[in-house]
Protein backbone atom coordinates (compact mmCIF):
# COMPACT_ATOMS: atom_id res chain seq x y z
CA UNK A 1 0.00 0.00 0.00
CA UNK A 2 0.89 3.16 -1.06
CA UNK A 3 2.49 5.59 2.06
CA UNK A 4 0.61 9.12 1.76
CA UNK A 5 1.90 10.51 4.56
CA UNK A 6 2.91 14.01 4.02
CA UNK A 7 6.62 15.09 5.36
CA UNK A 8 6.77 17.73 8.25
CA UNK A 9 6.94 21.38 7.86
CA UNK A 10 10.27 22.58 8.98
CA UNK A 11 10.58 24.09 12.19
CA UNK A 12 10.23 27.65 12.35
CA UNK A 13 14.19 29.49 11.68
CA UNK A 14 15.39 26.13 10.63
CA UNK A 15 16.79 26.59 7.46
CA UNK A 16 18.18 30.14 8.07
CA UNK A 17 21.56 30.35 7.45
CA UNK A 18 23.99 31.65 10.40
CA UNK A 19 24.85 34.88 8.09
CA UNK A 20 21.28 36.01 7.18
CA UNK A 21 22.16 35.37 3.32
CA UNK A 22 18.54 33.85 2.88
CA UNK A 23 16.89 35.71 4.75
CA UNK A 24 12.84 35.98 3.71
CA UNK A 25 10.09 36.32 6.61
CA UNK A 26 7.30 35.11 4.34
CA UNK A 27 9.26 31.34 4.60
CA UNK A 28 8.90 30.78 8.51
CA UNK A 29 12.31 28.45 7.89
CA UNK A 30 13.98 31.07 6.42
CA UNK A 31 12.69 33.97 9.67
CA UNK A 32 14.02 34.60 13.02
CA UNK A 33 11.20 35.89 14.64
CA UNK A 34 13.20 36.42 17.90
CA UNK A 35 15.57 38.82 15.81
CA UNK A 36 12.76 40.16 14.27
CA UNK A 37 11.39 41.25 17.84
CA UNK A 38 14.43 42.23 19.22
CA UNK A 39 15.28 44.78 16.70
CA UNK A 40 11.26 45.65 16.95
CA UNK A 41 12.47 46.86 20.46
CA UNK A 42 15.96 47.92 20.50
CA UNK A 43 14.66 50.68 17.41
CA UNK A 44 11.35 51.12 19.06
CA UNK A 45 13.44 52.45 22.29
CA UNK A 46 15.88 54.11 19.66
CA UNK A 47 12.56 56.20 18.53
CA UNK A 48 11.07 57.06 21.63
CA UNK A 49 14.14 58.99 22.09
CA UNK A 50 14.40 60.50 18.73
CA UNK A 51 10.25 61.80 19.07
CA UNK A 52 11.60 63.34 22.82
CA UNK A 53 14.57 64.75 21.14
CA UNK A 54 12.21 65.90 18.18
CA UNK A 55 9.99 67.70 20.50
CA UNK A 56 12.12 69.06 22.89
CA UNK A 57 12.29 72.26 21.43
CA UNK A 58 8.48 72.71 22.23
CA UNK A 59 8.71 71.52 25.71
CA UNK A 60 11.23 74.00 26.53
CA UNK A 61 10.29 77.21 24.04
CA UNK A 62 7.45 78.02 26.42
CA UNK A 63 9.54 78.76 29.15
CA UNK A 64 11.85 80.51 27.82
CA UNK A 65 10.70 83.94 28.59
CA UNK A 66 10.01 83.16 31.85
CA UNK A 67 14.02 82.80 32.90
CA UNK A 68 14.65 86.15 30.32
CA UNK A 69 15.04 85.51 26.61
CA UNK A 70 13.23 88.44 24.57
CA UNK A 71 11.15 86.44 22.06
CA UNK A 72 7.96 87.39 20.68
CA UNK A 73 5.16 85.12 19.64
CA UNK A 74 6.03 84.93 16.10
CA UNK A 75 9.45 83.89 16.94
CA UNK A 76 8.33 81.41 19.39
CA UNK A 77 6.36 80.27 16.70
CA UNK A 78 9.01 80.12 14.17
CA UNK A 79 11.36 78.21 16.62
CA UNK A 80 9.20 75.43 17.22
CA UNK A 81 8.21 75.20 13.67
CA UNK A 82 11.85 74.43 12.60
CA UNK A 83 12.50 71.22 14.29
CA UNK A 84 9.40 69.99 10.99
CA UNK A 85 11.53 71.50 8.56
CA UNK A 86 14.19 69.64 9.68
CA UNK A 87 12.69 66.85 10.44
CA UNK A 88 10.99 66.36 7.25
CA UNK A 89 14.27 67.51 5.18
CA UNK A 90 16.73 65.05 7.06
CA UNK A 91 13.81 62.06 6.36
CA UNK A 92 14.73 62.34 2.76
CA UNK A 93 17.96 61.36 3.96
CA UNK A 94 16.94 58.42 6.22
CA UNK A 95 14.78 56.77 3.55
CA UNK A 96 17.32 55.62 1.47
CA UNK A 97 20.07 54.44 4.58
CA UNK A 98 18.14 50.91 5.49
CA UNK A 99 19.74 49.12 2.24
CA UNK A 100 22.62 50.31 2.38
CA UNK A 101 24.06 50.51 6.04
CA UNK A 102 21.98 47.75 7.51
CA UNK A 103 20.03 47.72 10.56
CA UNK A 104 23.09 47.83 13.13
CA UNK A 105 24.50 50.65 11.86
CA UNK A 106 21.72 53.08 11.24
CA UNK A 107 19.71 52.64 14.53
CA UNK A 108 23.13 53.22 16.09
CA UNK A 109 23.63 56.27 14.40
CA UNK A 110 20.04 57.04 14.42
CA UNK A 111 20.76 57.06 18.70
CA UNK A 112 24.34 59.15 19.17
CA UNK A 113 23.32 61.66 16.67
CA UNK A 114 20.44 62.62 19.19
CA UNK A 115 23.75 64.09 21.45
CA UNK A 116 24.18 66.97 19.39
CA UNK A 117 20.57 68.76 20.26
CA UNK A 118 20.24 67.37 23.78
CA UNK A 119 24.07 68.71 24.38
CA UNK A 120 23.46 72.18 22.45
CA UNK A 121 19.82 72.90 24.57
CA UNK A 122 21.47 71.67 27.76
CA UNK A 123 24.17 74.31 27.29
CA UNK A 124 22.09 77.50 25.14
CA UNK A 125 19.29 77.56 28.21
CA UNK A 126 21.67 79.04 30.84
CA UNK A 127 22.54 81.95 28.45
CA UNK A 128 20.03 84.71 27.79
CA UNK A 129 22.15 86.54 25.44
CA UNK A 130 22.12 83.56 23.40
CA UNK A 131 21.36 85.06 19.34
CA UNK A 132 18.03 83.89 18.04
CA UNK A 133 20.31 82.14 14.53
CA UNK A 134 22.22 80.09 17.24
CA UNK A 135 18.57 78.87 19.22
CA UNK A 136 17.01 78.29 15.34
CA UNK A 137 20.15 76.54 14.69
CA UNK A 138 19.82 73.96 17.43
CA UNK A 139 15.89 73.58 16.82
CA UNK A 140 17.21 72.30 12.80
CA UNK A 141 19.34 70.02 14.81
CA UNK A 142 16.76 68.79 17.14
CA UNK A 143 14.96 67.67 13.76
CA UNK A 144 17.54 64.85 13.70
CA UNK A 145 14.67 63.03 15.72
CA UNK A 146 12.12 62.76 13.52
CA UNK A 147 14.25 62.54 10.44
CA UNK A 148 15.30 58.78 11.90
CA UNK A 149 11.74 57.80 11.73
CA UNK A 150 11.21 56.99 8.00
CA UNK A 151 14.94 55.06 8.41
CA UNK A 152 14.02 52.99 11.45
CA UNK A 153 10.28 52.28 9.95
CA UNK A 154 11.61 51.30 6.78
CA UNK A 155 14.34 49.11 8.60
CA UNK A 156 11.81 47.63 10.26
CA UNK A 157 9.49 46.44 7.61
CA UNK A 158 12.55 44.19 6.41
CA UNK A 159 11.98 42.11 9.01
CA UNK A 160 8.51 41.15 9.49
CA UNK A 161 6.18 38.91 7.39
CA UNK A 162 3.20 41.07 6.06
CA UNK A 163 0.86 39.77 8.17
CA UNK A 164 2.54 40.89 11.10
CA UNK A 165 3.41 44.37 9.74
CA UNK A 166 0.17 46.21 11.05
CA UNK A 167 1.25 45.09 14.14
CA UNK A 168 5.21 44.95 14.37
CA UNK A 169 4.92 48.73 12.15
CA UNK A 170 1.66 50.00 14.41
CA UNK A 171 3.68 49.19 17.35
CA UNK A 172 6.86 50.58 16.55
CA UNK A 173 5.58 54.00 15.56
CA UNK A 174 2.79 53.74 18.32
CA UNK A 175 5.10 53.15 21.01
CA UNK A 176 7.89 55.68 19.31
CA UNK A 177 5.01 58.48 19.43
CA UNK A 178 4.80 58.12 23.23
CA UNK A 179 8.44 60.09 23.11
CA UNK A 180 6.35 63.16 22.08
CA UNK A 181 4.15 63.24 25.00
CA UNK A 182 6.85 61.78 27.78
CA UNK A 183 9.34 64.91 26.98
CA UNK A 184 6.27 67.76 27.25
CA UNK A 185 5.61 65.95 30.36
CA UNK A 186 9.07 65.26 31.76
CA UNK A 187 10.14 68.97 30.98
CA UNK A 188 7.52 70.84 33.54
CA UNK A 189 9.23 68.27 35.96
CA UNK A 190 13.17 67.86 35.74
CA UNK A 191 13.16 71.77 35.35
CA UNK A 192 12.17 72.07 38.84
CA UNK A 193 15.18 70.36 40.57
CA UNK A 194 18.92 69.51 40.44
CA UNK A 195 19.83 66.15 38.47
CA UNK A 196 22.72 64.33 38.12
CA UNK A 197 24.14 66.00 40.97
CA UNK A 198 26.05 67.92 38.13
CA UNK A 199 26.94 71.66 40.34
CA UNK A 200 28.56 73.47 37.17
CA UNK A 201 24.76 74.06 36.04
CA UNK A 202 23.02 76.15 38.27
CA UNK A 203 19.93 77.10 38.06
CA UNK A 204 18.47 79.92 36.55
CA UNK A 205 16.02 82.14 37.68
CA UNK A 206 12.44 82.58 36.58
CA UNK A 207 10.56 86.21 36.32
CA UNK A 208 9.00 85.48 39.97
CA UNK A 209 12.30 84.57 41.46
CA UNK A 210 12.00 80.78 41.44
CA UNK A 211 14.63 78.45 40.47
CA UNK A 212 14.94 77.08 37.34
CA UNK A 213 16.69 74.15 35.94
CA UNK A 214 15.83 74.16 32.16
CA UNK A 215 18.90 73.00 30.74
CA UNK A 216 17.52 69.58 32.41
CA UNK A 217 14.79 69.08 29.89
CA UNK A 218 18.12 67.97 27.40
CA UNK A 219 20.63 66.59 29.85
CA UNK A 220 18.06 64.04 30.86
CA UNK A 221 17.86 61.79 27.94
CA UNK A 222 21.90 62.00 27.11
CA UNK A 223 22.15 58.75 29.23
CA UNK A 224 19.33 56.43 27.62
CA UNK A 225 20.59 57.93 23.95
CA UNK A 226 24.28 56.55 25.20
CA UNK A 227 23.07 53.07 26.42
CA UNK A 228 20.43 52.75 23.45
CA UNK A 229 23.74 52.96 20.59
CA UNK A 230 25.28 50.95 22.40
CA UNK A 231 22.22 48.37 22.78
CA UNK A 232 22.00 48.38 19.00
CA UNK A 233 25.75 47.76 17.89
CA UNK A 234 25.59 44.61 20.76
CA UNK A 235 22.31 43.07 19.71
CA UNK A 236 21.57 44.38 16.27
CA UNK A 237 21.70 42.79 12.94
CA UNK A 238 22.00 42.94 9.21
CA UNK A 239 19.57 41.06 6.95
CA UNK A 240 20.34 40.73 3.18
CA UNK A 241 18.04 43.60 1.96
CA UNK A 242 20.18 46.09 -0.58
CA UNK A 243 19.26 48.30 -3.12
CA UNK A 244 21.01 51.36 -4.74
CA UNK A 245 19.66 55.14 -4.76
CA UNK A 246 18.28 54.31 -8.53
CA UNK A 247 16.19 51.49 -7.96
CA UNK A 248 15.02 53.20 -4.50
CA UNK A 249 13.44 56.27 -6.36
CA UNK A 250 11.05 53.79 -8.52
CA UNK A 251 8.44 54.66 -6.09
CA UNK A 252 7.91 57.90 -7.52
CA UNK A 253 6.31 56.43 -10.80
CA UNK A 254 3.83 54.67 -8.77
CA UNK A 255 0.14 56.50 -8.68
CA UNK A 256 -0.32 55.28 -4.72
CA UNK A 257 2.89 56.76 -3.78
CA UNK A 258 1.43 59.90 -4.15
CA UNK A 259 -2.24 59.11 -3.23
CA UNK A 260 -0.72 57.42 0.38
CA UNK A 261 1.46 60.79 0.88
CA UNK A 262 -1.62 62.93 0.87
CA UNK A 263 -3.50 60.80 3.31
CA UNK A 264 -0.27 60.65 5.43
CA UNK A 265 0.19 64.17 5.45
CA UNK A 266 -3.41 64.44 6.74
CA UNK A 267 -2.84 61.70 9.32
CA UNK A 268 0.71 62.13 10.93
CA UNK A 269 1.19 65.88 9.52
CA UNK A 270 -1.88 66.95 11.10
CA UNK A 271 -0.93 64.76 14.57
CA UNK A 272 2.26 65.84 14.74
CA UNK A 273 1.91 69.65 13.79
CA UNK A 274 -0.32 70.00 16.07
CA UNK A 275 1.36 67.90 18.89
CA UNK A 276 4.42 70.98 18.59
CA UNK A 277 2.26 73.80 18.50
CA UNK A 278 -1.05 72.94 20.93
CA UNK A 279 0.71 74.46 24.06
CA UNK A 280 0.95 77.65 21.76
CA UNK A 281 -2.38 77.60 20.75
CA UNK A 282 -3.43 77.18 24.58
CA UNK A 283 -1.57 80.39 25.39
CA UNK A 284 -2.84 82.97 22.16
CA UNK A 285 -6.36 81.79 22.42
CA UNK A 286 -7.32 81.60 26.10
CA UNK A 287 -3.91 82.90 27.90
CA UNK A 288 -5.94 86.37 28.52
CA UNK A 289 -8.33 85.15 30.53
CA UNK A 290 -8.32 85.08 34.34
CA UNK A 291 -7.26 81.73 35.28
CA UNK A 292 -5.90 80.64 32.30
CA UNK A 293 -5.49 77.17 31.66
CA UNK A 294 -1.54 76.48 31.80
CA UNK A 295 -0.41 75.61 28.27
CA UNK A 296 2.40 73.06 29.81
CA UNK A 297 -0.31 71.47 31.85
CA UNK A 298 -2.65 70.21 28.37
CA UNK A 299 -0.42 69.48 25.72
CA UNK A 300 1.26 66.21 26.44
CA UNK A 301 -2.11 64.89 26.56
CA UNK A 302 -3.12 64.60 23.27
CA UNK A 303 0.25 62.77 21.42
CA UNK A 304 0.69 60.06 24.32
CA UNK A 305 -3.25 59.62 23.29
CA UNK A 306 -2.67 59.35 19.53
CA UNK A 307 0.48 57.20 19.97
CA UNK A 308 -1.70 54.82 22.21
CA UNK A 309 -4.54 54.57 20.19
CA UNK A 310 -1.78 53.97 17.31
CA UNK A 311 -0.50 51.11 18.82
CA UNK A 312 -3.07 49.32 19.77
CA UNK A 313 -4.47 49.76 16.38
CA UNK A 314 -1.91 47.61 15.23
CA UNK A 315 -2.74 44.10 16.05
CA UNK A 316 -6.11 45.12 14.80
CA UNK A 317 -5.37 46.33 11.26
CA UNK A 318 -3.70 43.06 10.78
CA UNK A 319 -6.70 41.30 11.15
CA UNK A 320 -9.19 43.61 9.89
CA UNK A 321 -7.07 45.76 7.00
CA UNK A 322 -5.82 48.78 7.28
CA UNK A 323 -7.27 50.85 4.97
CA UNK A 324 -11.14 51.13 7.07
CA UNK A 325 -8.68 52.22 9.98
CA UNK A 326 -7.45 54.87 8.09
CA UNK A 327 -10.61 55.90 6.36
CA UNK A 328 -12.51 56.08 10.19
CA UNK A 329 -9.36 58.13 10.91
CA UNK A 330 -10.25 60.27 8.26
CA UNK A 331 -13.54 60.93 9.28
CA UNK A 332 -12.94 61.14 12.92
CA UNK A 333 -9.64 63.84 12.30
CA UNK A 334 -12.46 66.22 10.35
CA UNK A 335 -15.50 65.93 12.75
CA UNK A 336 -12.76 66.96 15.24
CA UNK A 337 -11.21 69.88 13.09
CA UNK A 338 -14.62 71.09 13.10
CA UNK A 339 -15.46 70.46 16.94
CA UNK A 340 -12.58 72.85 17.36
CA UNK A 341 -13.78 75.51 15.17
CA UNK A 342 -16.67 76.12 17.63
CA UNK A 343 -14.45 77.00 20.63
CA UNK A 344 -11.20 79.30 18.87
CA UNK A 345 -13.23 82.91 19.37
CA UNK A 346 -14.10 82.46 23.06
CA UNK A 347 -16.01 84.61 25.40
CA UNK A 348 -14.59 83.11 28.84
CA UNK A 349 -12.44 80.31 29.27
CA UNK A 350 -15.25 77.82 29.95
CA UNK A 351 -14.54 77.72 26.49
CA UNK A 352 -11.37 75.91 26.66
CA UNK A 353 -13.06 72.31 27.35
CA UNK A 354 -15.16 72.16 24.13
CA UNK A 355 -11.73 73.48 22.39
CA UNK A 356 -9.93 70.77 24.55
CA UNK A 357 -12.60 68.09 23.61
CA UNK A 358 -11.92 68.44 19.91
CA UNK A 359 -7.92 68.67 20.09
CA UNK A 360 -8.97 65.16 21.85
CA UNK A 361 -10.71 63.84 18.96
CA UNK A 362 -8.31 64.70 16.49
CA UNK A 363 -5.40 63.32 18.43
CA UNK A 364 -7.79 59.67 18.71
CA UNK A 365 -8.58 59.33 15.33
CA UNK A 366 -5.02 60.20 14.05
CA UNK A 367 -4.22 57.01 15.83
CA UNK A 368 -6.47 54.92 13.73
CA UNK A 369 -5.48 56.51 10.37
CA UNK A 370 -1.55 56.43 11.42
CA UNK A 371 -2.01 52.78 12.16
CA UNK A 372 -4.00 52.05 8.90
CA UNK A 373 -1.21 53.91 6.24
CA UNK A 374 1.09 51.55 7.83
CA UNK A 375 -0.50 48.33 7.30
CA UNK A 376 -1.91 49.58 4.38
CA UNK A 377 1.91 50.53 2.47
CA UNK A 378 3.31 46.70 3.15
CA UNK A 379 0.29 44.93 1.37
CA UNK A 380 0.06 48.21 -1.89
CA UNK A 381 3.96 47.90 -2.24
CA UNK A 382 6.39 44.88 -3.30
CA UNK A 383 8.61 44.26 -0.42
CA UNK A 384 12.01 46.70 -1.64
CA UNK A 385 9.42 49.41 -2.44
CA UNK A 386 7.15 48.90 0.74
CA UNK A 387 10.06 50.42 2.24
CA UNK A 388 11.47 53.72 0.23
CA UNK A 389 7.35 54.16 0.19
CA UNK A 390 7.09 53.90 3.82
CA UNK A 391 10.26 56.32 4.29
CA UNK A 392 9.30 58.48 1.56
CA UNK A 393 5.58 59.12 2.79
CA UNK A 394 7.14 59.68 6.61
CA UNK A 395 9.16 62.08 5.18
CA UNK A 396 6.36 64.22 3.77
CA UNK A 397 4.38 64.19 6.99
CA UNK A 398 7.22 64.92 9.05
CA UNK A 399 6.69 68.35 7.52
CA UNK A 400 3.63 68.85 9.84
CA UNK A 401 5.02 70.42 12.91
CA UNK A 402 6.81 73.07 10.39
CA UNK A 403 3.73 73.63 8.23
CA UNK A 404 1.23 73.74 11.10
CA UNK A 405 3.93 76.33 12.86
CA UNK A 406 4.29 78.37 9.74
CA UNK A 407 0.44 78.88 9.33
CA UNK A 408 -0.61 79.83 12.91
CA UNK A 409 2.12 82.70 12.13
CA UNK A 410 0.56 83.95 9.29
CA UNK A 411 -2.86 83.10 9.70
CA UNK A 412 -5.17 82.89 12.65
CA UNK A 413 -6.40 79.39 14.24
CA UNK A 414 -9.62 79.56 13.17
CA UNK A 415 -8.80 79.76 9.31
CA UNK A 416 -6.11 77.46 9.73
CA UNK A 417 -8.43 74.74 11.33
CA UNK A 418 -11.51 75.39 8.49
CA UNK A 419 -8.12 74.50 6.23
CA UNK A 420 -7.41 71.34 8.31
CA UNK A 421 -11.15 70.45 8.26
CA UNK A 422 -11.07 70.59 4.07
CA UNK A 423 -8.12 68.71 3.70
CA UNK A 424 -9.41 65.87 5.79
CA UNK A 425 -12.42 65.67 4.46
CA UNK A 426 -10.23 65.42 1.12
CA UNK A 427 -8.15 62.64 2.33
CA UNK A 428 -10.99 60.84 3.73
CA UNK A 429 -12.30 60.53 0.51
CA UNK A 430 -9.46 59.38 -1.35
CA UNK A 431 -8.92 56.45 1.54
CA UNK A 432 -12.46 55.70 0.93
CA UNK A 433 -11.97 55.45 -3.15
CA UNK A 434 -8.73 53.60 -3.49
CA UNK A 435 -8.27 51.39 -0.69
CA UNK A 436 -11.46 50.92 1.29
CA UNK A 437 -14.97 50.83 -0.27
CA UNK A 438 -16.22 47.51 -2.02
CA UNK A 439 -14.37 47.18 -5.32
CA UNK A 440 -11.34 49.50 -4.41
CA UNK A 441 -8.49 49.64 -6.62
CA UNK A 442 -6.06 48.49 -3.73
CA UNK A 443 -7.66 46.86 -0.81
CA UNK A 444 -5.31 47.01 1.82
């Protein structure tokens, strides 16, 4: 009689070669998933750090007058905006580094090039005659942050089948995002005491005669930046993934390149633009009330709840898709836009919770639809272009916090946010054409 027993599968990682050279997460012989999730965490730390760095400019711009630097609001403005500029400038960088130095190398450097901002702010704080070029020159350099983001992302996607990159990708950006919100809360703090026992900074001293340590709000990440280089050149690896700058830029004769920059620039742009500029916002539309509500106080809340939601998204598009994600994002960003409209001409500063309760909703939903563009890019793409699209579309939305800056300069808040509200309801519909109603073109 005739034997039809089948053979069994090989065991997961079993036929991976000790150098990586055939490397391919779709064959679970041929994947490492414990690699795969240990460079998911040694980058994800890597980011949270680069998003604090990123940010740090806004944490610690709104104090600045208090300990005597002459800036007006337009300046203040302008200072906090650059950080976007740079950030999305320095992403067109990134984008193309995960072929060609490898995983090791670039989350390494993505980590000790953090020093240079953290070092500069530690050291610029504690001099009031400081010139405004030098403080814009060290917000460009805090953009080093969230120019990493499309190389780490990218990196990332190299390493994960695609139907774990909603959640290994929704994860890793989730988680990264929380970096935003833990430096505009850690900044109020560490200001307010000695740290590191380190006596050659003393404090300076605020316009009421209390002590201020502001130079702490950089010093106290140059540790974890140290030890998370470090981390990557002892655990980190390389897998066989190389292309050159001409096969990279392919992605730029692809229609959805273009159609998923738009919807990311609505989704992370808006999150993120926002995110740098809501303590601002706090302060020019309710700070001349009696009992004003304390800019510091309000802002961190909204990006640790967008990275959250972002996260936890993850696991979700995976099993569900991730373009309804992002067109529920879509819809959720604009009904907030326009919640917020209602509250940016107030009368008393009872206002400020309806204005608070929009921010809110935009923040939420930007988790969905930053989740969705992520799952969605892996499964639109082929695997070398998932990536450059990924970087490239990170790069364009890393713009946001410099956009968003630029336009509450020149215009005021409540034309800016009927602006926001449009181009969501644009993007909406272009999630709901191509990607998510019955029939699409691409469902992702």
């Amino acid at each position: 009689m005739k034997d039809t027993a089948t053979a069994p599968a090989e065991a997961p990682g079993s036929a991976l070669k000790p150098d990586l050279s055939n490397w391919d997460p779709e064959n679970p012989a041929t994947w490492d998933s414990k690699l795969a999730w240990r460079t998911l965490s040694v980058s994800t730390f890597t980011m949270i750090l680069a998003f604090a760095t990123w940010y740090l400019v806004s944490a610690i711009a709104p104090r600045l007058g208090d300990i005597g630097f002459d800036l007006t609001d337009q300046q203040l403005y302008w200072l906090v905006a650059i950080p976007g500029l740079a950030g999305g400038l320095i992403r067109f960088v990134f984008m193309f580094l995960p072929p060609i130095l490898g995983t090791r190398k670039l989350v390494a450097l993505s980590a000790f090039v953090l020093l240079l901002p953290m070092v500069g702010w530690t050291l610029v704080v504690r001099d009031t005659s400081t010139p405004y070029w030098v403080l814009l020159a060290l917000a460009f350099s805090a953009g080093v942050g969230g120019g990493s983001f499309s190389g780490l992302m990218a990196s990332t996607s190299y390493f994960f089948p695609k139907r774990l990159s909603g959640t290994a990708l929704g994860l890793q950006a989730g988680i990264g995002n929380f970096g935003i919100g833990v430096v505009q809360l850690l900044v109020p703090w560490v200001v307010g005491f000695g740290l590191f026992g380190t006596a050659v900074l003393t404090p300076q001293s605020s316009a009421d005669g209390d002590l201020v340590w502001l130079h702490n709000g950089g010093l106290v990440l140059i540790p974890w930046v140290l030890f998370a280089g470090i981390l990557a050149i002892v655990v980190l690896r390389r897998v066989p993934v190389t292309a050159n700058f001409r096969q990279q830029l392919s992605i730029f004769r692809l229609k959805h390149t273009w159609i998923m920059t738009a919807i990311y620039l609505m989704s992370f742009g808006a999150f993120s633009g926002l995110a740098a500029q809501t303590g601002l916002i706090i302060r020019d539309v309710f700070g001349g009330f009696e009992d004003a509500p304390n800019p510091l106080a309000w802002a961190w809340i909204g990006p640790l709840l967008g990275a959250a939601v972002r996260a936890a998204c993850g696991p979700l598009c995976d099993r569900w898709g991730g373009a309804i994600f992002t067109f529920i994002g879509g819809a959720g960003m604009t009904l907030g836009t326009l919640i917020t409209l209602l509250f940016l001409s107030p009368s008393s500063v009872d206002a400020f919770w309806g204005f608070l309760t929009g921010m809110m909703v935009i923040f939420f939903f930007s988790g969905f639809a930053n989740a969705g563009t992520f799952k969605q890019m892996p499964m639109i793409f082929p695997k070398l272009q998932a990536g450059g699209a990924i970087g490239w579309t990170a790069s364009v939305g890393a713009f946001g916090p410099f956009l968003v800056g630029i336009a509450l300069s020149a215009i005021s808040p409540t034309v800016f946010f009927i602006v926001c509200a449009a181009w969501c309801a644009f993007c909406t519909g272009l999630a709901w054409w191509y990607y998510a109603r019955p029939g699409a073109e691409k469902p992702s």
